[in-house]
C-alpha atoms as a PDB file:
ATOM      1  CA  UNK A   1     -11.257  -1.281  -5.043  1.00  0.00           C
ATOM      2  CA  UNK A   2     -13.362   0.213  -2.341  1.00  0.00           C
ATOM      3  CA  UNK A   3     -11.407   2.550  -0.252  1.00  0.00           C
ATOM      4  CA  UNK A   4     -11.369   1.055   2.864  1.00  0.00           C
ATOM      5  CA  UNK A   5     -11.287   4.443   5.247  1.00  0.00           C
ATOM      6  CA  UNK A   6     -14.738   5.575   3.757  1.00  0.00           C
ATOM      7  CA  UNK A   7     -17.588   6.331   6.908  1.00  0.00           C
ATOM      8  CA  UNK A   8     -14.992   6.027   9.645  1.00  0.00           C
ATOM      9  CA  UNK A   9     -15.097   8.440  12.372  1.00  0.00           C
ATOM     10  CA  UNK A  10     -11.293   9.929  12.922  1.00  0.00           C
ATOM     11  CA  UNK A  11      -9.992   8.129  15.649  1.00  0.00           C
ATOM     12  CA  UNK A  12     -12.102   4.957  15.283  1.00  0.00           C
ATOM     13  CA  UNK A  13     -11.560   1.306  13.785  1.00  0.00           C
ATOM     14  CA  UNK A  14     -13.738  -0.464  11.634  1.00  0.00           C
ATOM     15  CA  UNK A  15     -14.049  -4.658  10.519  1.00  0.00           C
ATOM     16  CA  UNK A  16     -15.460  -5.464   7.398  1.00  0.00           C
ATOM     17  CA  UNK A  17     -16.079  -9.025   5.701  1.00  0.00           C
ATOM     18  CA  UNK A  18     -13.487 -10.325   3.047  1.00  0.00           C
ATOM     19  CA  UNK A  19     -14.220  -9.725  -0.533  1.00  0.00           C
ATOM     20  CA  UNK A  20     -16.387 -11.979  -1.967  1.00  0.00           C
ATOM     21  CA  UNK A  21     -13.433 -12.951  -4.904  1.00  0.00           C
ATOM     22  CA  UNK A  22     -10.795 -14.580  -2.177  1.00  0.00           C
ATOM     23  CA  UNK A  23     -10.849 -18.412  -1.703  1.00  0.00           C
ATOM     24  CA  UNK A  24     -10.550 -18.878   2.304  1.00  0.00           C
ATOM     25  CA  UNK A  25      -8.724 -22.262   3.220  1.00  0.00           C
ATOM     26  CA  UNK A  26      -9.130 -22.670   6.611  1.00  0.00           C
ATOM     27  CA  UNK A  27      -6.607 -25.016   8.924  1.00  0.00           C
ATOM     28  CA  UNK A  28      -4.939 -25.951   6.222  1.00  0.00           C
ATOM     29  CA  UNK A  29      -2.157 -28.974   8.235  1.00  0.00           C
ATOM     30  CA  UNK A  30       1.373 -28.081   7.887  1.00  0.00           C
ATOM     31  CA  UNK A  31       3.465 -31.465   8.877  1.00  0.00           C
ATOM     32  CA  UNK A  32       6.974 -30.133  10.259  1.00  0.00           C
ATOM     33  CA  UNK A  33      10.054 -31.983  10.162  1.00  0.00           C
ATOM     34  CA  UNK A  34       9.307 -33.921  13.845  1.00  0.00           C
ATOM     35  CA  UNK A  35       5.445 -34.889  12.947  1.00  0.00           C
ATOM     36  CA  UNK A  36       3.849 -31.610  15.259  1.00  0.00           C
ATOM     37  CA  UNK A  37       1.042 -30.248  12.873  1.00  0.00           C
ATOM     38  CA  UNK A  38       0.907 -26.736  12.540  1.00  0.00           C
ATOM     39  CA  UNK A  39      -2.566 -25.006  11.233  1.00  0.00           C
ATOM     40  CA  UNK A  40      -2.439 -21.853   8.742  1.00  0.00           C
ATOM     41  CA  UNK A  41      -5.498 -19.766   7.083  1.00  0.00           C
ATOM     42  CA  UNK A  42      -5.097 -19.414   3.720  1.00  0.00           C
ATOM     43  CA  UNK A  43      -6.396 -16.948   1.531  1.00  0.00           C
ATOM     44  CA  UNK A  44      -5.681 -16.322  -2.256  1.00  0.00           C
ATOM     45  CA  UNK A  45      -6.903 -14.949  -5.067  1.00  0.00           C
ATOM     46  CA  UNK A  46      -9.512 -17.015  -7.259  1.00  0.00           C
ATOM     47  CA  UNK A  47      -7.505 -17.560 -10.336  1.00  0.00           C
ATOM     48  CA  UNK A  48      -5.014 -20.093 -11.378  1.00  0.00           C
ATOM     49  CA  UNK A  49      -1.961 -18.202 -11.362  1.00  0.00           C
ATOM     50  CA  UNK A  50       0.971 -18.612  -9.280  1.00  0.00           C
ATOM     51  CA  UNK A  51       1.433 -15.693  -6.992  1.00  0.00           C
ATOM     52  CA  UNK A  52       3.737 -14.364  -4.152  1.00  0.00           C
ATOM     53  CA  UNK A  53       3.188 -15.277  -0.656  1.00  0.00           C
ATOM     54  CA  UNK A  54       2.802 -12.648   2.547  1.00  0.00           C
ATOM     55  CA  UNK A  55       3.371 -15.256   5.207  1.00  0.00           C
ATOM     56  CA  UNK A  56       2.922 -14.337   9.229  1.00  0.00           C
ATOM     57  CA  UNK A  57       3.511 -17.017  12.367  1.00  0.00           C
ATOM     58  CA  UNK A  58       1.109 -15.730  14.870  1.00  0.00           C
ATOM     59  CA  UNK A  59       1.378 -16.691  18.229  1.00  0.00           C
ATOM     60  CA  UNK A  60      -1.962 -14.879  19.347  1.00  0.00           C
ATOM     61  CA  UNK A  61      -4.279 -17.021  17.614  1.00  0.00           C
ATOM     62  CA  UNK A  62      -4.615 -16.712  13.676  1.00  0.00           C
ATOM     63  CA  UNK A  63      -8.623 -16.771  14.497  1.00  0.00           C
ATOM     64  CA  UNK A  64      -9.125 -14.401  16.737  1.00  0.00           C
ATOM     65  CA  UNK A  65     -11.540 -11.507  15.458  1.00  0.00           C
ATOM     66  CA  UNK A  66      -9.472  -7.991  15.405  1.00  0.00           C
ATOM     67  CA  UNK A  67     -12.295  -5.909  17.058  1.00  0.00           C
ATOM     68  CA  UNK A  68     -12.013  -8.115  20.025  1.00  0.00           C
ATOM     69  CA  UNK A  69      -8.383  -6.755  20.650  1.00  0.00           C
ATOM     70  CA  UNK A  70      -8.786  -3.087  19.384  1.00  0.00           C
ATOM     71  CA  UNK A  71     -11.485  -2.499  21.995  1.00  0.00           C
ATOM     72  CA  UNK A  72     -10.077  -4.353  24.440  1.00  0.00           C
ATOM     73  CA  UNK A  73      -7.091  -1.502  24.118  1.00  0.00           C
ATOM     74  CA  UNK A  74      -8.552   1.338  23.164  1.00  0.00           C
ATOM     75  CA  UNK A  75      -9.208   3.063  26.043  1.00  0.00           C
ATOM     76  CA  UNK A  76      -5.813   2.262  27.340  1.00  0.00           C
ATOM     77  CA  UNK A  77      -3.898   3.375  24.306  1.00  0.00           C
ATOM     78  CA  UNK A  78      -5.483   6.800  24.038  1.00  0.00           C
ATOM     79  CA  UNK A  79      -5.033   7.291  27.791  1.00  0.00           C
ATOM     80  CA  UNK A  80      -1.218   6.839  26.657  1.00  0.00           C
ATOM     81  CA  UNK A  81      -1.547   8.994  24.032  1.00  0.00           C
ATOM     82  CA  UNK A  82      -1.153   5.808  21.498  1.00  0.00           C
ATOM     83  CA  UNK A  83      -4.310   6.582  19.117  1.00  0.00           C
ATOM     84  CA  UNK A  84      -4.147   4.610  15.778  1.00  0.00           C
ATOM     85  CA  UNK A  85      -5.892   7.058  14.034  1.00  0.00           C
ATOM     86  CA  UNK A  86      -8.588   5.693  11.924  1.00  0.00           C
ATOM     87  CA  UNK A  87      -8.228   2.313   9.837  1.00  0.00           C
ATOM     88  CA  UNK A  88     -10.340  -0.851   8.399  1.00  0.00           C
ATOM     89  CA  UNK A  89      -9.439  -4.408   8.432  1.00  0.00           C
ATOM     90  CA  UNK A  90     -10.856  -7.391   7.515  1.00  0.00           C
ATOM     91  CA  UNK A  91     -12.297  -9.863   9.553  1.00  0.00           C
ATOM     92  CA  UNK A  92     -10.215 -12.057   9.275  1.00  0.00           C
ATOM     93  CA  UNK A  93      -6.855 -10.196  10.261  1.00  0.00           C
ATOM     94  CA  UNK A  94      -5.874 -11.228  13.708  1.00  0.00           C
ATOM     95  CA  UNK A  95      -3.331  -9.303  15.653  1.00  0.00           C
ATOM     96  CA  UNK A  96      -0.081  -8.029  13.900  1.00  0.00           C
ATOM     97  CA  UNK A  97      -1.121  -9.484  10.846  1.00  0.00           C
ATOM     98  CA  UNK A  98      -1.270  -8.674   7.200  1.00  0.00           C
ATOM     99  CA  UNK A  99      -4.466  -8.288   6.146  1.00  0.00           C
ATOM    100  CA  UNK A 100      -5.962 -10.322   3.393  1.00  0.00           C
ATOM    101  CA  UNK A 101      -8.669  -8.063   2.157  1.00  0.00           C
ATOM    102  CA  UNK A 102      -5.592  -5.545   1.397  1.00  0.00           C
ATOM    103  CA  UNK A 103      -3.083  -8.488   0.077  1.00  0.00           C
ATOM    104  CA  UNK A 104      -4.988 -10.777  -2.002  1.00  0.00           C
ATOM    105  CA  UNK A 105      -6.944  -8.580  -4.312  1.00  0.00           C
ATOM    106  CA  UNK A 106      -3.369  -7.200  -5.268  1.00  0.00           C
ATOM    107  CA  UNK A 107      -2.683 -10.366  -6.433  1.00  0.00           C
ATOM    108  CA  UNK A 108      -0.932 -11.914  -3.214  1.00  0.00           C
ATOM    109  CA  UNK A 109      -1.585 -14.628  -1.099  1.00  0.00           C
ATOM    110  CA  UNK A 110      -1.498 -14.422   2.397  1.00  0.00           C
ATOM    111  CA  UNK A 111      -0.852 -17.295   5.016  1.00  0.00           C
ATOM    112  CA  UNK A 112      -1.429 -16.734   8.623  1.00  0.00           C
ATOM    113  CA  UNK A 113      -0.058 -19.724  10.721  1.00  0.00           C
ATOM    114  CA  UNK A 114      -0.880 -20.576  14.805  1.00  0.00           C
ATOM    115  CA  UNK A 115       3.174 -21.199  15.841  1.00  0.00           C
ATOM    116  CA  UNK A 116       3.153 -24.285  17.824  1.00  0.00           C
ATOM    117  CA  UNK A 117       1.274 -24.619  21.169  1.00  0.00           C
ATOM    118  CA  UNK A 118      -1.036 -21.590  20.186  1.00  0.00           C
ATOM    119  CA  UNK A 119      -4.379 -21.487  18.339  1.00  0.00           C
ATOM    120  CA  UNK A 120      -4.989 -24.612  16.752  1.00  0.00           C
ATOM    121  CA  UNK A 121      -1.330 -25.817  16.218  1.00  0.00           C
ATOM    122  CA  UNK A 122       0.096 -29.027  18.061  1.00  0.00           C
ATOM    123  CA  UNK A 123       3.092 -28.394  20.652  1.00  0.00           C
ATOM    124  CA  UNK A 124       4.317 -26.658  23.453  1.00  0.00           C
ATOM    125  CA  UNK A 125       4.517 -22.981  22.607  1.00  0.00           C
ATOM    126  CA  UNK A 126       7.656 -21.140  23.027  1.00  0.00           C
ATOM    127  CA  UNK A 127       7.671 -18.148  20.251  1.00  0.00           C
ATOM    128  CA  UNK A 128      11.323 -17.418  19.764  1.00  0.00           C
ATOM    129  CA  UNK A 129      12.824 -21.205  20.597  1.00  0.00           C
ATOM    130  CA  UNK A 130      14.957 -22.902  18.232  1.00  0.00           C
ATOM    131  CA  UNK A 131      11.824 -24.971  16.762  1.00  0.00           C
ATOM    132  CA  UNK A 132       9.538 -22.267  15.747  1.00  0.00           C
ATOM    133  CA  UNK A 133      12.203 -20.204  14.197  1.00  0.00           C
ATOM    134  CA  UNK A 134      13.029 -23.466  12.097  1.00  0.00           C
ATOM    135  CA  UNK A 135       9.230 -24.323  11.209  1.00  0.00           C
ATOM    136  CA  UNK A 136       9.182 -20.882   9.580  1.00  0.00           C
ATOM    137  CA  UNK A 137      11.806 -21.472   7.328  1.00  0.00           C
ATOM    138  CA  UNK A 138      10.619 -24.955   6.757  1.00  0.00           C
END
């Protein structure tokens, strides 16, 4: 596995494109319990086993390219004193999320899900009601 920190500068990000060996799901419709639809990414490794599941409920858009956010905030965090040091991600790894490029070639599949009212998921968003805490477990 290519080692992801290769050619980047100390104190810098970079995004790179999934492996070619992950099947990408996209919007995949999760019904919940009251009909709302939520809408997850899926990405998993291209063989027919069963595998374990890295799972995130994202309520800042399970679509939304990473560099987008990192340089929005870079110059803010290292005016704070908040570098990150250097790291990769993937593409498609939106904010707080586990990163697919990392998971799935370890033999995991990850899920990222919009929680309801966000992204592309039906409902009124409210991150830590009563509802989305149940539609995780559900």
């Amino acid at each position: 596995m290519k080692n992801y920190q290769e050619g980047v500068e100390e104190g810098r990000f970079a995004v790179v494109s999934l492996p070619e060996n992950i099947i990408v799901e996209k919007d995949v419709a999760i019904k919940m319990r009251d009909g709302t639809v939520l809408r997850a990414n899926v990405f998993r490794p291209d063989t027919a086993q069963h595998a374990p599941v890295v799972m995130t409920f994202t309520m800042y858009d399970k679509d939304a390219h990473p560099a987008e956010l990192l340089a929005d905030f870079a110059e803010l965090r290292e005016s704070l004193g908040l570098g990150l040091g250097s790291f990769t991600v993937s593409e498609c790894t939106p904010f707080e999320a586990p990163d697919p490029a990392y998971w799935v070639p370890h033999g995991y599949v990850v899920i990222h899900v919009d929680i309801r009212g966000t992204g592309r998921s039906e409902g009124t968003a409210d991150p830590f009601g009563e509802d989305t805490v149940a539609d995780y477990g559900e």
